[in-house]
N, C-alpha and C. Protein backbone atom coordinates (compact mmCIF):
# COMPACT_ATOMS: atom_id res chain seq x y z
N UNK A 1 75.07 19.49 48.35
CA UNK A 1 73.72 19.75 48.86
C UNK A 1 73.55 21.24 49.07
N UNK A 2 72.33 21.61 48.84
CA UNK A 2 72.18 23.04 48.81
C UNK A 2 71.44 23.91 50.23
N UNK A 3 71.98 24.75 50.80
CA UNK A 3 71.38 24.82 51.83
C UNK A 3 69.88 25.81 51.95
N UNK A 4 69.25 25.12 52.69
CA UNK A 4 68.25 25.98 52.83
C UNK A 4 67.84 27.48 53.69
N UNK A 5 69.72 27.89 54.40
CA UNK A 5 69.12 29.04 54.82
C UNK A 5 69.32 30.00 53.36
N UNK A 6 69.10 31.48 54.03
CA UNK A 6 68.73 32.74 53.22
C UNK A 6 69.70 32.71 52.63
N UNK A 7 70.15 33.55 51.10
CA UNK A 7 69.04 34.08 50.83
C UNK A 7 68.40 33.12 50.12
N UNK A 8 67.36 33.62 49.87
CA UNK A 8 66.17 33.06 49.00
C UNK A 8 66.04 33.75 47.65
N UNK A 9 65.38 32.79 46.85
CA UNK A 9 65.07 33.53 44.95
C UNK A 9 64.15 33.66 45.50
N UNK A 10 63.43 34.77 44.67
CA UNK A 10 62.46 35.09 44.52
C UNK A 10 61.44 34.41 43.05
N UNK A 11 60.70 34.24 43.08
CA UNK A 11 59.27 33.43 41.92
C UNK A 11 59.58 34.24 40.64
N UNK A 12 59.92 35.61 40.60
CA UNK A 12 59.80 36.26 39.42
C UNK A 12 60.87 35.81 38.48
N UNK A 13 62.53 35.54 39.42
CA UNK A 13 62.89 35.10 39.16
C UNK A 13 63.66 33.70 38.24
N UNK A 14 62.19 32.86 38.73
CA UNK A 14 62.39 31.20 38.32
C UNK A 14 62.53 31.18 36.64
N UNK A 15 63.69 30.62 36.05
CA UNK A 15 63.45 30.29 34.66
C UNK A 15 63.94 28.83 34.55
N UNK A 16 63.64 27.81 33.43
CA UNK A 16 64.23 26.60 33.92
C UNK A 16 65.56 26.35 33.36
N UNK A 17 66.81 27.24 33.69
CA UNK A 17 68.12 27.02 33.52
C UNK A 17 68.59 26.57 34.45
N UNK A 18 68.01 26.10 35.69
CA UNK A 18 68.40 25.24 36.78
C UNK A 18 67.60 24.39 37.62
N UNK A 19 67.66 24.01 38.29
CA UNK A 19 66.58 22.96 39.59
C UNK A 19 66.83 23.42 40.92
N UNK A 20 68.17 23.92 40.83
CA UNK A 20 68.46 24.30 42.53
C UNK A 20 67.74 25.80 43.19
N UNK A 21 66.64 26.00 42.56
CA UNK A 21 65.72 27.14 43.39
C UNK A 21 65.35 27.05 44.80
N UNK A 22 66.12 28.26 45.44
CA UNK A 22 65.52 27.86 47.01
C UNK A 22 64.86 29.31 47.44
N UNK A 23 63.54 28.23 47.57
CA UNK A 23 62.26 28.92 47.93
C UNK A 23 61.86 28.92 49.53
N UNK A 24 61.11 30.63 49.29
CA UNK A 24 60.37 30.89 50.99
C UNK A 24 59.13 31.05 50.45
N UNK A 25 58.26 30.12 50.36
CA UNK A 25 57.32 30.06 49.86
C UNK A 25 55.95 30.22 51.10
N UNK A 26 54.40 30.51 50.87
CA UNK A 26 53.56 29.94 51.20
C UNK A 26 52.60 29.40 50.58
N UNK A 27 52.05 28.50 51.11
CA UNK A 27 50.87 27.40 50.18
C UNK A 27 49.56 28.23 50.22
N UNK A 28 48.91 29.18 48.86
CA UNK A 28 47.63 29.79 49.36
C UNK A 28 46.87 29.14 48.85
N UNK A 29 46.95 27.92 48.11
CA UNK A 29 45.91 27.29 47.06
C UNK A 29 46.42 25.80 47.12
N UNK A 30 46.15 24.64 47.43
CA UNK A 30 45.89 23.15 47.26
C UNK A 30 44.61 22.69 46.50
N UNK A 31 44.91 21.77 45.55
CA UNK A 31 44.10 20.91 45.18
C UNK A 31 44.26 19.86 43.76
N UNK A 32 43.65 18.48 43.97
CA UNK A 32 43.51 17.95 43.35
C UNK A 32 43.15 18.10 41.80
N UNK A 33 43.98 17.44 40.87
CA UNK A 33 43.87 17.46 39.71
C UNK A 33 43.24 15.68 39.24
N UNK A 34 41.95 16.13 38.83
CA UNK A 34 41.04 14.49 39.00
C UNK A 34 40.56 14.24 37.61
N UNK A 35 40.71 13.12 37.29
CA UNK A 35 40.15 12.27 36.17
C UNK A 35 38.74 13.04 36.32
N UNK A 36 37.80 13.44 35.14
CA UNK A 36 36.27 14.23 35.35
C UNK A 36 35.33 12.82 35.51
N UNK A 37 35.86 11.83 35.01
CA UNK A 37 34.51 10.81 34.54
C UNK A 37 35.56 9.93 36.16
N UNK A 38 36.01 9.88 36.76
CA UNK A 38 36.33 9.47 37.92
C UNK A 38 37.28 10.44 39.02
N UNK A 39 36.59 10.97 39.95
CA UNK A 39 37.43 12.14 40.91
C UNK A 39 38.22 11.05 41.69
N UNK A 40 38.34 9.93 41.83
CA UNK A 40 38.78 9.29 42.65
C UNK A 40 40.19 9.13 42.07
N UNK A 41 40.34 8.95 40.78
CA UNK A 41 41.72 8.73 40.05
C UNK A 41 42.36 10.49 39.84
N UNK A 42 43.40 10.81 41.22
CA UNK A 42 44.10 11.97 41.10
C UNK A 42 44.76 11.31 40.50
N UNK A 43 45.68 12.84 39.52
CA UNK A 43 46.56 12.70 38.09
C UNK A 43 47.92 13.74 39.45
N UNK A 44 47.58 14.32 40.11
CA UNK A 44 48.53 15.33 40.42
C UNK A 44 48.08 16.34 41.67
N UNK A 45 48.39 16.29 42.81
CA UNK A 45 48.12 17.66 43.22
C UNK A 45 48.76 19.08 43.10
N UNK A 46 48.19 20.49 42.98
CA UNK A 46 48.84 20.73 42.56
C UNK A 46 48.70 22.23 43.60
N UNK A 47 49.53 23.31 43.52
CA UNK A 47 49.38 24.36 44.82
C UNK A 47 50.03 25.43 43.82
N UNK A 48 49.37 26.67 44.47
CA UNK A 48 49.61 27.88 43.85
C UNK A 48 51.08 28.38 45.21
N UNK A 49 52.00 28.95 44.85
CA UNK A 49 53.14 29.12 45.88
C UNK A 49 53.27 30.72 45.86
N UNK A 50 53.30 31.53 46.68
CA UNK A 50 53.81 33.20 47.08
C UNK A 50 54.90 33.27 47.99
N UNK A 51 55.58 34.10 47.12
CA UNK A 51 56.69 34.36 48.27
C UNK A 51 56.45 36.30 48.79
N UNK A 52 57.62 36.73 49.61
CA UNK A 52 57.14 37.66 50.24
C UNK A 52 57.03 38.83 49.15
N UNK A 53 57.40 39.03 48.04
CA UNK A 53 57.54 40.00 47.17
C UNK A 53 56.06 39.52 46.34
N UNK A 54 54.88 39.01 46.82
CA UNK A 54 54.02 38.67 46.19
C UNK A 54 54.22 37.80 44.97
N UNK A 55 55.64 37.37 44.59
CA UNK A 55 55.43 36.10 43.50
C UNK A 55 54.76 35.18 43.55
N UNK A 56 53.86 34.33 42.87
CA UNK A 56 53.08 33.56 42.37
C UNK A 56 53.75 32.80 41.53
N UNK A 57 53.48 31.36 41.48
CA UNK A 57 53.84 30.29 40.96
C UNK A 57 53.12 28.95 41.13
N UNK A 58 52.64 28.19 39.78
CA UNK A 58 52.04 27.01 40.41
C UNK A 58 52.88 25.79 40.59
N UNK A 59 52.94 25.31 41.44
CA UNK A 59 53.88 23.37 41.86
C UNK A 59 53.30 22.25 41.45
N UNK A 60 53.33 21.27 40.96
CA UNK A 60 52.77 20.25 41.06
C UNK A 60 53.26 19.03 41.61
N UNK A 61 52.80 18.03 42.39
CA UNK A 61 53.46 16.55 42.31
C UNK A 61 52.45 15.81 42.37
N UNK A 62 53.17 15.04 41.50
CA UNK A 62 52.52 13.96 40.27
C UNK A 62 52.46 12.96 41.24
N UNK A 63 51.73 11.96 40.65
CA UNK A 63 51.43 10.50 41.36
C UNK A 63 52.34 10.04 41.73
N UNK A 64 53.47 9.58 41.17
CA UNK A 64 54.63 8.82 41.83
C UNK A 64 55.21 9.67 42.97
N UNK A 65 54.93 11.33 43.13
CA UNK A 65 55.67 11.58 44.27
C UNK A 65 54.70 11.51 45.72
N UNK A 66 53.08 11.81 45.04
CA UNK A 66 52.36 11.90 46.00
C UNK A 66 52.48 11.71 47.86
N UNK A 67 53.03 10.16 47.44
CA UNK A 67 52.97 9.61 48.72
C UNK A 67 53.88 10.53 49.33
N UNK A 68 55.27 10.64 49.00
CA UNK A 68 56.20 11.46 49.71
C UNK A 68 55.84 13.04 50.41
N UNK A 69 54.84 13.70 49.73
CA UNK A 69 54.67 14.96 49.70
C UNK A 69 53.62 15.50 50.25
N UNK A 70 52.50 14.67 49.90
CA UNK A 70 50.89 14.79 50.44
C UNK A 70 50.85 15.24 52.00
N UNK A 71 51.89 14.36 52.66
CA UNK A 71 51.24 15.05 54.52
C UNK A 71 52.19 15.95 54.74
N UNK A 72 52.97 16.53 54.20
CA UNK A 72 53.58 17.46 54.79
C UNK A 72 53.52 19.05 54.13
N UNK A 73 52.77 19.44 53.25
CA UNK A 73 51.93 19.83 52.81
C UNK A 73 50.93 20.74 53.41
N UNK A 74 50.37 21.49 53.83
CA UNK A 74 49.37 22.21 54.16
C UNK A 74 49.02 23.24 53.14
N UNK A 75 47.49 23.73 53.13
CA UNK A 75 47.10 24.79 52.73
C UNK A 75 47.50 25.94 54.03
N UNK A 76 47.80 27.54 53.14
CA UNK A 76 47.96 28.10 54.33
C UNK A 76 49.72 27.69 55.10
N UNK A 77 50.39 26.83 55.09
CA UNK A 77 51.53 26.50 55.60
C UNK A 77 52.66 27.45 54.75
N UNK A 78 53.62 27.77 55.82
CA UNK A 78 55.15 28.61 55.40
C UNK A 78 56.02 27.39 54.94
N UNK A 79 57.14 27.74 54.16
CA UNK A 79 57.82 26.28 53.63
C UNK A 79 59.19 26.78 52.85
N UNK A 80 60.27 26.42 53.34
CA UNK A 80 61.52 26.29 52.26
C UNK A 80 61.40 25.31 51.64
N UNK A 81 61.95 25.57 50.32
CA UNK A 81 61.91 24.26 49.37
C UNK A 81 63.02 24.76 48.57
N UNK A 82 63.27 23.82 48.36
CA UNK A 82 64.03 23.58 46.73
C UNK A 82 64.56 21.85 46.17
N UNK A 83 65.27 22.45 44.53
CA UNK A 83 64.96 21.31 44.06
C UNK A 83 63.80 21.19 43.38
N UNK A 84 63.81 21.36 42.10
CA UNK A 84 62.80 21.37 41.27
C UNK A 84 62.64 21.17 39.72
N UNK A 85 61.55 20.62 39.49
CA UNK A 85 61.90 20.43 37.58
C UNK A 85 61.40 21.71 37.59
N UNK A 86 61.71 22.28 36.39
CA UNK A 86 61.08 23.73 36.27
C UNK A 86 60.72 23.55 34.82
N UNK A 87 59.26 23.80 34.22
CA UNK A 87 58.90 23.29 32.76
C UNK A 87 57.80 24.84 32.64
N UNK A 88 57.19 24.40 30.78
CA UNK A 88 56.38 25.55 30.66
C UNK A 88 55.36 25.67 31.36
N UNK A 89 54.65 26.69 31.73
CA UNK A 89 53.02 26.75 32.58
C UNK A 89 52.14 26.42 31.51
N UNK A 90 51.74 25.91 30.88
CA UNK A 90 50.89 25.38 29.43
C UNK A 90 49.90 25.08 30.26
N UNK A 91 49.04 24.67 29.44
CA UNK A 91 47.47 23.28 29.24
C UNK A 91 46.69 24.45 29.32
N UNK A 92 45.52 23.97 29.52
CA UNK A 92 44.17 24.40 29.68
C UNK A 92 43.60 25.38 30.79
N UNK A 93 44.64 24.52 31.77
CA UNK A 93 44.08 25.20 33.44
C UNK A 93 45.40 25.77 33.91
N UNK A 94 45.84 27.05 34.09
CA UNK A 94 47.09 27.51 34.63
C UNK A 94 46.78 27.96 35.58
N UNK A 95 46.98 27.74 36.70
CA UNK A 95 47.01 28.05 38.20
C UNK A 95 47.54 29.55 38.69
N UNK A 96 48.64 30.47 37.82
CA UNK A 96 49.45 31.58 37.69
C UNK A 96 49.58 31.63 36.41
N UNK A 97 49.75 33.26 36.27
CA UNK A 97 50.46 33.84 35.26
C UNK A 97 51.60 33.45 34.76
N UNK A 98 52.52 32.77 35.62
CA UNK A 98 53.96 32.66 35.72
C UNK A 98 54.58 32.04 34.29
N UNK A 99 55.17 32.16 33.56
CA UNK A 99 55.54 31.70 32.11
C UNK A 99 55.71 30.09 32.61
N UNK A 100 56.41 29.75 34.09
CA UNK A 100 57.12 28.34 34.51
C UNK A 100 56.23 27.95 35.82
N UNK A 101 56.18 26.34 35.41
CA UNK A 101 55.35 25.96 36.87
C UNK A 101 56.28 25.02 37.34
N UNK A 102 56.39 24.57 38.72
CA UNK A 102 57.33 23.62 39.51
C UNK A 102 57.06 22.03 39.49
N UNK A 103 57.91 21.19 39.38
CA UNK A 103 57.43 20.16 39.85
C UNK A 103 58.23 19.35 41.00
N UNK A 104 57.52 18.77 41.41
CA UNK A 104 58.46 18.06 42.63
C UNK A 104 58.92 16.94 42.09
N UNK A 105 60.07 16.34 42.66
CA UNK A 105 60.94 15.32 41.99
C UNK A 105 61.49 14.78 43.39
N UNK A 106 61.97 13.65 43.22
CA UNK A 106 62.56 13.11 44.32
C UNK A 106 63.69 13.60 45.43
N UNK A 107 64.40 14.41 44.58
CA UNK A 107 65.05 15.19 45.46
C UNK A 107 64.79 16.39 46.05
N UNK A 108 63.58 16.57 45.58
CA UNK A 108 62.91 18.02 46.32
C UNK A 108 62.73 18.37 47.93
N UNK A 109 63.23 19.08 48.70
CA UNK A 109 63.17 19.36 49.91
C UNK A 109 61.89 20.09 50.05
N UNK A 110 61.23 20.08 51.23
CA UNK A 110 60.19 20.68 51.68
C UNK A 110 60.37 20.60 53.20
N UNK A 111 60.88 22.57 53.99
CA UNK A 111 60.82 22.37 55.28
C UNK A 111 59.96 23.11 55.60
N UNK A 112 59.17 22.47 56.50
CA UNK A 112 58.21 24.02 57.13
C UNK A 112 59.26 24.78 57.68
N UNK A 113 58.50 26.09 58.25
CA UNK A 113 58.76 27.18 58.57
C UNK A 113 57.98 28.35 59.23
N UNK A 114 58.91 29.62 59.90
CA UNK A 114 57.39 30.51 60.53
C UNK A 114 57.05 31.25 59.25
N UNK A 115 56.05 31.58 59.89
CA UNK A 115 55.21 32.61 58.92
C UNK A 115 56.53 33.80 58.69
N UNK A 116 55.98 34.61 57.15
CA UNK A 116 57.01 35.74 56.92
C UNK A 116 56.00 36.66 56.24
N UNK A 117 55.13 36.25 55.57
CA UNK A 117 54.25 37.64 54.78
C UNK A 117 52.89 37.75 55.18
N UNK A 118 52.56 37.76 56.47
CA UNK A 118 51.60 37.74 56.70
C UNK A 118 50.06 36.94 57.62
N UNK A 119 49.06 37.12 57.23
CA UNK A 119 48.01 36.08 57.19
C UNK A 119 47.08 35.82 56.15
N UNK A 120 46.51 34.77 56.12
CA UNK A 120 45.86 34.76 54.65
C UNK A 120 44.68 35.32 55.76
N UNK A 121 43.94 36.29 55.13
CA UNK A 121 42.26 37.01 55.71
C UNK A 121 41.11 36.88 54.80
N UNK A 122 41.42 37.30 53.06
CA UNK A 122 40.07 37.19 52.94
C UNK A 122 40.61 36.37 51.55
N UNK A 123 39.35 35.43 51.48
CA UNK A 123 39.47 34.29 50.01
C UNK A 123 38.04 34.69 49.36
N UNK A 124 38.44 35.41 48.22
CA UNK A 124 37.03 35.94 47.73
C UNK A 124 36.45 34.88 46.86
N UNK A 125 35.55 35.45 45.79
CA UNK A 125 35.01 34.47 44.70
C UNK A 125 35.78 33.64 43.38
N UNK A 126 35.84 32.33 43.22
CA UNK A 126 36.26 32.38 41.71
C UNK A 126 35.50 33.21 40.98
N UNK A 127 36.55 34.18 40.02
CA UNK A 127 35.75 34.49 38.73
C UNK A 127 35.90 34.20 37.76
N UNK A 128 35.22 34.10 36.63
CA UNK A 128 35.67 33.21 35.21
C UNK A 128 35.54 34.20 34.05
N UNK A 129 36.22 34.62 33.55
CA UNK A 129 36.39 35.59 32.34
C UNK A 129 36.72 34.98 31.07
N UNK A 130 36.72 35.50 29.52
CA UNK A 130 38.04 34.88 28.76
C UNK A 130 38.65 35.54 28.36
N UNK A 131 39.86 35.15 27.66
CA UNK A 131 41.07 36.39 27.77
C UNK A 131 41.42 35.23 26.52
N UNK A 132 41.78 36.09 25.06
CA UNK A 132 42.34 35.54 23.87
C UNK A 132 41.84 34.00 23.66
N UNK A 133 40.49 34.06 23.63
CA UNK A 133 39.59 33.07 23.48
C UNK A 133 39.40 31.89 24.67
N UNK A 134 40.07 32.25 25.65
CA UNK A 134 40.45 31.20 27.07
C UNK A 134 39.59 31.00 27.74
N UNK A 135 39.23 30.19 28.34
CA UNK A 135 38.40 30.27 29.75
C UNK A 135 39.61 30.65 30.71
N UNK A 136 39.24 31.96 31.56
CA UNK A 136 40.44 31.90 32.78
C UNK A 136 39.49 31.86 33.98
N UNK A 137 39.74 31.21 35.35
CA UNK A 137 39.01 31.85 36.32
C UNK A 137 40.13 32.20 36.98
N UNK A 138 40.11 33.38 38.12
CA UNK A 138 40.50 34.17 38.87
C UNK A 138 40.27 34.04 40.34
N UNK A 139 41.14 33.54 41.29
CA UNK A 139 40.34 32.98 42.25
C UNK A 139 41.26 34.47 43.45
N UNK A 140 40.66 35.87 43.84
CA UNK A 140 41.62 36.86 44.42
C UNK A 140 41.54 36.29 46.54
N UNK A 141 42.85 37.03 46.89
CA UNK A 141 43.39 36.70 48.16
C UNK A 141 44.07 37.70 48.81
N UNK A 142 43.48 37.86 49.80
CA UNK A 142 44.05 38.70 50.51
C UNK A 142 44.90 38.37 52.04
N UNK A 143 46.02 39.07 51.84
CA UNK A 143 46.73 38.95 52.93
C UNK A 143 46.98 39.90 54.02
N UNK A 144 47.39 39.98 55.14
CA UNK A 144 47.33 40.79 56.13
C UNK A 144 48.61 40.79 57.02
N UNK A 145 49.68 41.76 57.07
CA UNK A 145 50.71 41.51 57.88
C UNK A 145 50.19 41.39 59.16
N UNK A 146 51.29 40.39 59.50
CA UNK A 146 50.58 40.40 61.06
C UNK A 146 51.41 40.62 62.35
N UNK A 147 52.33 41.74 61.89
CA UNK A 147 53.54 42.33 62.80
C UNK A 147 52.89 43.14 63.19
């Protein structure tokens, strides 16, 4: 078993030559990934993750983990984790830049924790650009130490 004190990887870091990533993450982004012709049928929720070196990364867990994962969870919440599938960031909608997005799996740990980088202060506009024929939107965030 892997422990969850320090140190910690860092996001820039993540490639998927392993699962045992242990993350100091915070949650700045939650939300549902929904069937369009039914919002009621979630496929996945899914969260954008920062750690203190400003890495970015998106997580997902899928329906079968939902139940496990959903309440402990916050937007805004500090969190060690690890334990992870680690696959390409592909499709349509990429949440980060990050080449790799996370997924949760049954053995995935999730502990809260105190705050370490900050406060989230300002959540500006989505913006929607395209970039090599893409739709991207851009959703910017600002943080605020709060030492």
């Amino acid at each position: 078993m892997i422990s969850l004190c320090g140190p910690f990887d860092t996001i820039k870091d993540i490639t998927n030559v392993r699962e045992a990533w242990r993350l100091k993450v915070r949650v700045i982004r939650v939300w549902d990934f929904c069937q369009t012709s039914d919002p009621s049928n979630v496929f996945s929720i899914e969260m954008v993750l920062v750690d203190a070196e400003g890495g970015r990364i998106q997580a997902s867990i899928r329906r079968g983990m939902m139940k496990k994962f959903k309440d402990s969870i916050v937007e805004g919440g500090v969190y060690k984790m690890t334990y992870f599938r680690v696959i390409e960031n592909g499709g349509d909608y990429r949440g980060t830049f990050h080449e790799f997005k996370l997924l949760f799996q049954p053995r995935t740990k999730v502990i809260p924790t105190e705050n370490f980088i900050g406060v989230l202060t300002v959540v500006g506009e989505e913006k929607s650009f395209k970039k090599f024929g893409r739709d991207i939107r851009v959703l910017e965030l600002e943080l605020t130490d709060d030492k």
